[in-house]
C-alpha atoms as a PDB file:
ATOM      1  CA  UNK A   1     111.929 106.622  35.009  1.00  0.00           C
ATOM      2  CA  UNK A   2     114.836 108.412  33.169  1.00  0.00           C
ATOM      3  CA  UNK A   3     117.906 106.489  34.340  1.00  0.00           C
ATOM      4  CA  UNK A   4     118.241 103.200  36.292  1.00  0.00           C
ATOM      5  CA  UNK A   5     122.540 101.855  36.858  1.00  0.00           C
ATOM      6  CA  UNK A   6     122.278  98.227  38.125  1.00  0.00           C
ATOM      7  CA  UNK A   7     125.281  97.622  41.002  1.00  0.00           C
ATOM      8  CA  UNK A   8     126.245  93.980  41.508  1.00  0.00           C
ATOM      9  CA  UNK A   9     125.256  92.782  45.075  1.00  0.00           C
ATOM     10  CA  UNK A  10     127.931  91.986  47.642  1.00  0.00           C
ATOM     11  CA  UNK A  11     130.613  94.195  45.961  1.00  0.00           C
ATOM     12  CA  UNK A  12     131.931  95.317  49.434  1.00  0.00           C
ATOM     13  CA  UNK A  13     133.720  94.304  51.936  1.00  0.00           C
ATOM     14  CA  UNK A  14     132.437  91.244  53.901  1.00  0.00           C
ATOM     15  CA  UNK A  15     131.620  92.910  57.383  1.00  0.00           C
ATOM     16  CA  UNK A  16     129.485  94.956  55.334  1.00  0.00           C
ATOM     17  CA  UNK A  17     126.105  94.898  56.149  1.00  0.00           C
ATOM     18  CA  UNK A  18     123.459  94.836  53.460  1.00  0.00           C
ATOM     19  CA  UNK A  19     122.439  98.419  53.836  1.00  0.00           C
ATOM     20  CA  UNK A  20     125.750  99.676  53.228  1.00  0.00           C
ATOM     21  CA  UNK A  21     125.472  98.171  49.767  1.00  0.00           C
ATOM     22  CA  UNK A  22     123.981  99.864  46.866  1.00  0.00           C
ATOM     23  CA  UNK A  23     122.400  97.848  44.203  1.00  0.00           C
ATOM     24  CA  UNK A  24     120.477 100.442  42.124  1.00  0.00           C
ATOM     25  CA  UNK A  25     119.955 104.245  41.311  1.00  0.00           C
ATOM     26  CA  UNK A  26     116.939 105.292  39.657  1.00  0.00           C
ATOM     27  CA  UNK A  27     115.632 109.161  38.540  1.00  0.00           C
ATOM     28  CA  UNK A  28     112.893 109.779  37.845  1.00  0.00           C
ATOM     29  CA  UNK A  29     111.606 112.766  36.608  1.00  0.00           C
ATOM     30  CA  UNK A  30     108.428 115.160  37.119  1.00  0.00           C
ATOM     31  CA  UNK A  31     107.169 118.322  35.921  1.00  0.00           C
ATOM     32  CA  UNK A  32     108.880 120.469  38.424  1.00  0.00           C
ATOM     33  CA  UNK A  33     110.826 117.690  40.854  1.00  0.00           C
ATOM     34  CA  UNK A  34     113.204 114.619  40.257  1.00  0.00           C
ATOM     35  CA  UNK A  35     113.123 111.998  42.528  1.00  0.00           C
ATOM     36  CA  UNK A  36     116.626 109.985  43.188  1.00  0.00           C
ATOM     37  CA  UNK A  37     116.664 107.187  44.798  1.00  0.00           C
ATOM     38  CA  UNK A  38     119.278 104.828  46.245  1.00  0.00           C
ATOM     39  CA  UNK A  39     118.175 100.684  46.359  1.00  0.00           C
ATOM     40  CA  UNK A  40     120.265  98.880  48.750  1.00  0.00           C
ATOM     41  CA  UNK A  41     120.959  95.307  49.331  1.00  0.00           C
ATOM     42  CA  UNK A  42     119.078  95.707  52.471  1.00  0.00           C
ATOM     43  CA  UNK A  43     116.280  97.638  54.729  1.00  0.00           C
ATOM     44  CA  UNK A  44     118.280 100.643  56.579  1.00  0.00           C
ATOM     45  CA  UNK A  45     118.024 101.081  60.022  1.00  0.00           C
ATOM     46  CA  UNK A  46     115.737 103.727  61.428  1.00  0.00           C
ATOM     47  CA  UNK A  47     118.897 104.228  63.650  1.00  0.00           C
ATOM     48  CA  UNK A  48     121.941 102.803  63.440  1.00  0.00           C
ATOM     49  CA  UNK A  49     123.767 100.849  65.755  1.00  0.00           C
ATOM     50  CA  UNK A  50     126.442 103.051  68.509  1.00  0.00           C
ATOM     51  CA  UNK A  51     129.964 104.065  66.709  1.00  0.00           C
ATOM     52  CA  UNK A  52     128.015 102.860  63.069  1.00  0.00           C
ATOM     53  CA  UNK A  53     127.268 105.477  60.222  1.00  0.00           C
ATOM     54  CA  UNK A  54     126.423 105.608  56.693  1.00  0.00           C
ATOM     55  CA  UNK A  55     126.456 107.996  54.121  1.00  0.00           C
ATOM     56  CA  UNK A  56     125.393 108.485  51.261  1.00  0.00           C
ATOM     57  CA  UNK A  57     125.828 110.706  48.512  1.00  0.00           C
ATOM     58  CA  UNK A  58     124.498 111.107  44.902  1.00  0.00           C
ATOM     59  CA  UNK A  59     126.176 113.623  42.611  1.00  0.00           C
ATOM     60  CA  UNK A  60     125.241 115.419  39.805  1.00  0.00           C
ATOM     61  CA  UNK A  61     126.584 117.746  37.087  1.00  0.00           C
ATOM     62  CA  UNK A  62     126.202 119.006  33.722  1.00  0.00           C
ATOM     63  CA  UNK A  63     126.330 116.280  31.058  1.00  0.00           C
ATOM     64  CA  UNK A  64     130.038 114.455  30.589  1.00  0.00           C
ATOM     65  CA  UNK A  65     131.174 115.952  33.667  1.00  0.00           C
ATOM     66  CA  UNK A  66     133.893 113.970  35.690  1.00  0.00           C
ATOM     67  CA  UNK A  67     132.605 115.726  39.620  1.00  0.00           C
ATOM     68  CA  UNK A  68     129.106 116.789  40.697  1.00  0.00           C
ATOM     69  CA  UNK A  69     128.299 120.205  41.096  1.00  0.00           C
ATOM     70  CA  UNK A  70     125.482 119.498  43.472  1.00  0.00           C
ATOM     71  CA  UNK A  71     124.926 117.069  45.745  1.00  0.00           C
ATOM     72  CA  UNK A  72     122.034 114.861  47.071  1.00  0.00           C
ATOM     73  CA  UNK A  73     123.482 113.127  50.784  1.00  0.00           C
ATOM     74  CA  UNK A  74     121.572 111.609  53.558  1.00  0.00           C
ATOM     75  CA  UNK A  75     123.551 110.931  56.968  1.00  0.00           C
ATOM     76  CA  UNK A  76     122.548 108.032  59.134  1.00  0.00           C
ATOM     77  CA  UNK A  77     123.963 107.303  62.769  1.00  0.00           C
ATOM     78  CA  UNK A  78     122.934 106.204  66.108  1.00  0.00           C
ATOM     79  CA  UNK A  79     120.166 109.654  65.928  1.00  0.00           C
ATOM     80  CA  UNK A  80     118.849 108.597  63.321  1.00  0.00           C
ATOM     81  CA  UNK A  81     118.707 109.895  59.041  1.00  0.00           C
ATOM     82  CA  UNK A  82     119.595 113.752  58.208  1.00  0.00           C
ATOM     83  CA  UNK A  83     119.139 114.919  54.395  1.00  0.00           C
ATOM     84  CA  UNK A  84     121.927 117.553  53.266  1.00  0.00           C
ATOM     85  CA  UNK A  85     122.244 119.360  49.443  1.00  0.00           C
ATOM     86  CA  UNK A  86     125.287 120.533  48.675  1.00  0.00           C
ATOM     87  CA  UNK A  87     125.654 123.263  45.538  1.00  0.00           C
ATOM     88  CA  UNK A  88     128.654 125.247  44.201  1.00  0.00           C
ATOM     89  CA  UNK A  89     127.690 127.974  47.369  1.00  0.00           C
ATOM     90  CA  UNK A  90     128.332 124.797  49.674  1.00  0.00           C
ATOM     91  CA  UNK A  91     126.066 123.600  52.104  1.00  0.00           C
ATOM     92  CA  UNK A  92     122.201 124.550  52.057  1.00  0.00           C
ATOM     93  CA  UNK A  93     119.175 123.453  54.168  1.00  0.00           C
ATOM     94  CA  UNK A  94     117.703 121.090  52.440  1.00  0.00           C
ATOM     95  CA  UNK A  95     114.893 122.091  50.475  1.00  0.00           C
ATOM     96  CA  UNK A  96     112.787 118.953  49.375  1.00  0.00           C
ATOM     97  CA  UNK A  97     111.646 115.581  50.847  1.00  0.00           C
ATOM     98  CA  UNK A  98     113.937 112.750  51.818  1.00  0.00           C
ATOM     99  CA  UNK A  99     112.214 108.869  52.472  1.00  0.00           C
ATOM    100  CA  UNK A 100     114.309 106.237  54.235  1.00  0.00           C
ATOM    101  CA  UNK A 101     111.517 102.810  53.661  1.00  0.00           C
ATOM    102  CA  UNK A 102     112.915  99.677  53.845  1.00  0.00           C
ATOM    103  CA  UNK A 103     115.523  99.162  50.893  1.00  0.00           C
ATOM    104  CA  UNK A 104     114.891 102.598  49.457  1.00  0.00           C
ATOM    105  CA  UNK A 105     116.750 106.022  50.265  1.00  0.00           C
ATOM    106  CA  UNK A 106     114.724 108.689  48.098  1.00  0.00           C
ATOM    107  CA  UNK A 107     115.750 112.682  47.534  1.00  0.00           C
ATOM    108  CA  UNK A 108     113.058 114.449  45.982  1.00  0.00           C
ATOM    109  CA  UNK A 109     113.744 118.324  45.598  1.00  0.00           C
ATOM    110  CA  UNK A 110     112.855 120.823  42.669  1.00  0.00           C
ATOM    111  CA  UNK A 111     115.084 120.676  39.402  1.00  0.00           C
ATOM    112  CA  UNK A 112     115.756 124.389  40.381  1.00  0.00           C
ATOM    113  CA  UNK A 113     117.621 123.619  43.792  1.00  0.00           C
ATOM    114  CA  UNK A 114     119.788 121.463  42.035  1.00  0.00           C
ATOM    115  CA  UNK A 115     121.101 123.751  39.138  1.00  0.00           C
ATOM    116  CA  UNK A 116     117.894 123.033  36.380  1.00  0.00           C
ATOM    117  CA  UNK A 117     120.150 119.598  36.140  1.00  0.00           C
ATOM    118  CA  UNK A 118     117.263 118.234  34.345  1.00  0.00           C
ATOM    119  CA  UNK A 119     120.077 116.721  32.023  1.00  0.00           C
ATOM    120  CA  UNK A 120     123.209 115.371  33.319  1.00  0.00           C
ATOM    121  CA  UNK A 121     125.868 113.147  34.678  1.00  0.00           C
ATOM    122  CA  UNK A 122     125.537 111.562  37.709  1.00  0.00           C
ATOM    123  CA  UNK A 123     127.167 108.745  40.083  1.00  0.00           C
ATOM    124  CA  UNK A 124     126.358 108.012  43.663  1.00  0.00           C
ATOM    125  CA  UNK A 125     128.240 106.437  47.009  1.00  0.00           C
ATOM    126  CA  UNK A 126     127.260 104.461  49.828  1.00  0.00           C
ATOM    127  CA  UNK A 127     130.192 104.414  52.579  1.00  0.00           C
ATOM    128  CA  UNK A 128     129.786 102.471  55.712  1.00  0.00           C
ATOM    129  CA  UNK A 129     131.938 102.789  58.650  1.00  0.00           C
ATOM    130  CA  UNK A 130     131.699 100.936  62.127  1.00  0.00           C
ATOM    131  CA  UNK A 131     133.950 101.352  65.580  1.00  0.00           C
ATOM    132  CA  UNK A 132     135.577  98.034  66.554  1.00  0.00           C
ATOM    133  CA  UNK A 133     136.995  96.798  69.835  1.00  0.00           C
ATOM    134  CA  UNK A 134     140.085  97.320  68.745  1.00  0.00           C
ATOM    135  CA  UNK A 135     141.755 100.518  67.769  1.00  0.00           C
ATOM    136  CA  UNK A 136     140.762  99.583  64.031  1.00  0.00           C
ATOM    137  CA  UNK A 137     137.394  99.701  62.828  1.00  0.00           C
ATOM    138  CA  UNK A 138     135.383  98.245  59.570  1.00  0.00           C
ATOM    139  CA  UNK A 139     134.700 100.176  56.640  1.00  0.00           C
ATOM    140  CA  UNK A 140     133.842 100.244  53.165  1.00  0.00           C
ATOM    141  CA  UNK A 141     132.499 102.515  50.210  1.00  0.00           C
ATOM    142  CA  UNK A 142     130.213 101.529  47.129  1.00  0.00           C
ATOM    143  CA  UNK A 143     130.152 103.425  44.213  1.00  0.00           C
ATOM    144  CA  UNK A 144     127.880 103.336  41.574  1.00  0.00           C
ATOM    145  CA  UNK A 145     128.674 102.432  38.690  1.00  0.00           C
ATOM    146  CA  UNK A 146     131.947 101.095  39.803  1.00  0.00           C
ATOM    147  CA  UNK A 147     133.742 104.047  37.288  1.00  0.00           C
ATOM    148  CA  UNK A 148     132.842 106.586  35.501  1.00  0.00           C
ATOM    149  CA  UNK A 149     129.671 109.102  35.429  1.00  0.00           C
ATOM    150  CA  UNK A 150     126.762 108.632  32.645  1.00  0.00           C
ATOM    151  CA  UNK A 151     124.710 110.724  31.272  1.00  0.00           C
ATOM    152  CA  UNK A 152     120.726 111.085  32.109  1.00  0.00           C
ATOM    153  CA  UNK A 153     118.056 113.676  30.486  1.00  0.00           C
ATOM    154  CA  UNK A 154     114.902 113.799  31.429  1.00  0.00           C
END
């Protein structure tokens, strides 16, 4: 492992359920892939409930950056989980393997489809959204860590 940021538990809003809660990102890195994953207060859905989605999103840049260049983001819903990587040329298929088990959301794709970001900054989100009865719905977004963007290097 090259990085781990602890998230406190239950820093969302209270309709939240536990999957839209992140408590930890790890990387990790191998020769030619890193692996980022997302822990969550709770096992995700294989398919979320009607008028429910999550998404979630890590982002990474060059070291001390303050925005992600590229982007690691999985899509859940009623369907089901989609995987998405977003560069600087915007949206591309997504070129690696994504893992939705239990707690654990994990992005594995080659340091070369992310930039050769084998070094640095990163920050992630988890935002949750549900229909109500009403015209108003619930919501909330996690961020880890709560400010800011540290450094990793593998």
């Amino acid at each position: 492992m090259i990085k781990s940021i602890d998230d406190p538990r239950n820093d969302v809003q209270p309709a939240t359920p536990p999957y839209g809660d992140i408590v930890r990102l790890t990387i990790e890195s191998g020769t030619l892939t890193g692996r980022f994953t997302v822990t969550l207060a709770g096992p995700a859905p294989d398919k979320l409930a009607k008028g429910e989605i999550v998404g979630i999103g890590i982002d990474l840049g060059p070291p001390g950056a303050k925005d992600g260049t590229y982007q690691l983001f999985a899509d859940g819903g009623e369907r089901g989980w989609t995987a998405y990587l977003y560069t600087p040329r915007g949206f591309v298929r997504y070129p690696g393997t994504f893992v939705v088990a239990g707690e654990r959301i994990a992005f594995s794709v080659s340091w070369s489809s992310i930039g050769g970001l084998r070094s640095g900054s990163v920050s992630a989100f988890c935002d949750w959204s549900k229909r109500g009865i009403a015209p108003i719905g619930m919501g909330s977004e996690d961020k880890v860590p709560d400010s800011g963007r540290p450094d990793y290097r593998s």
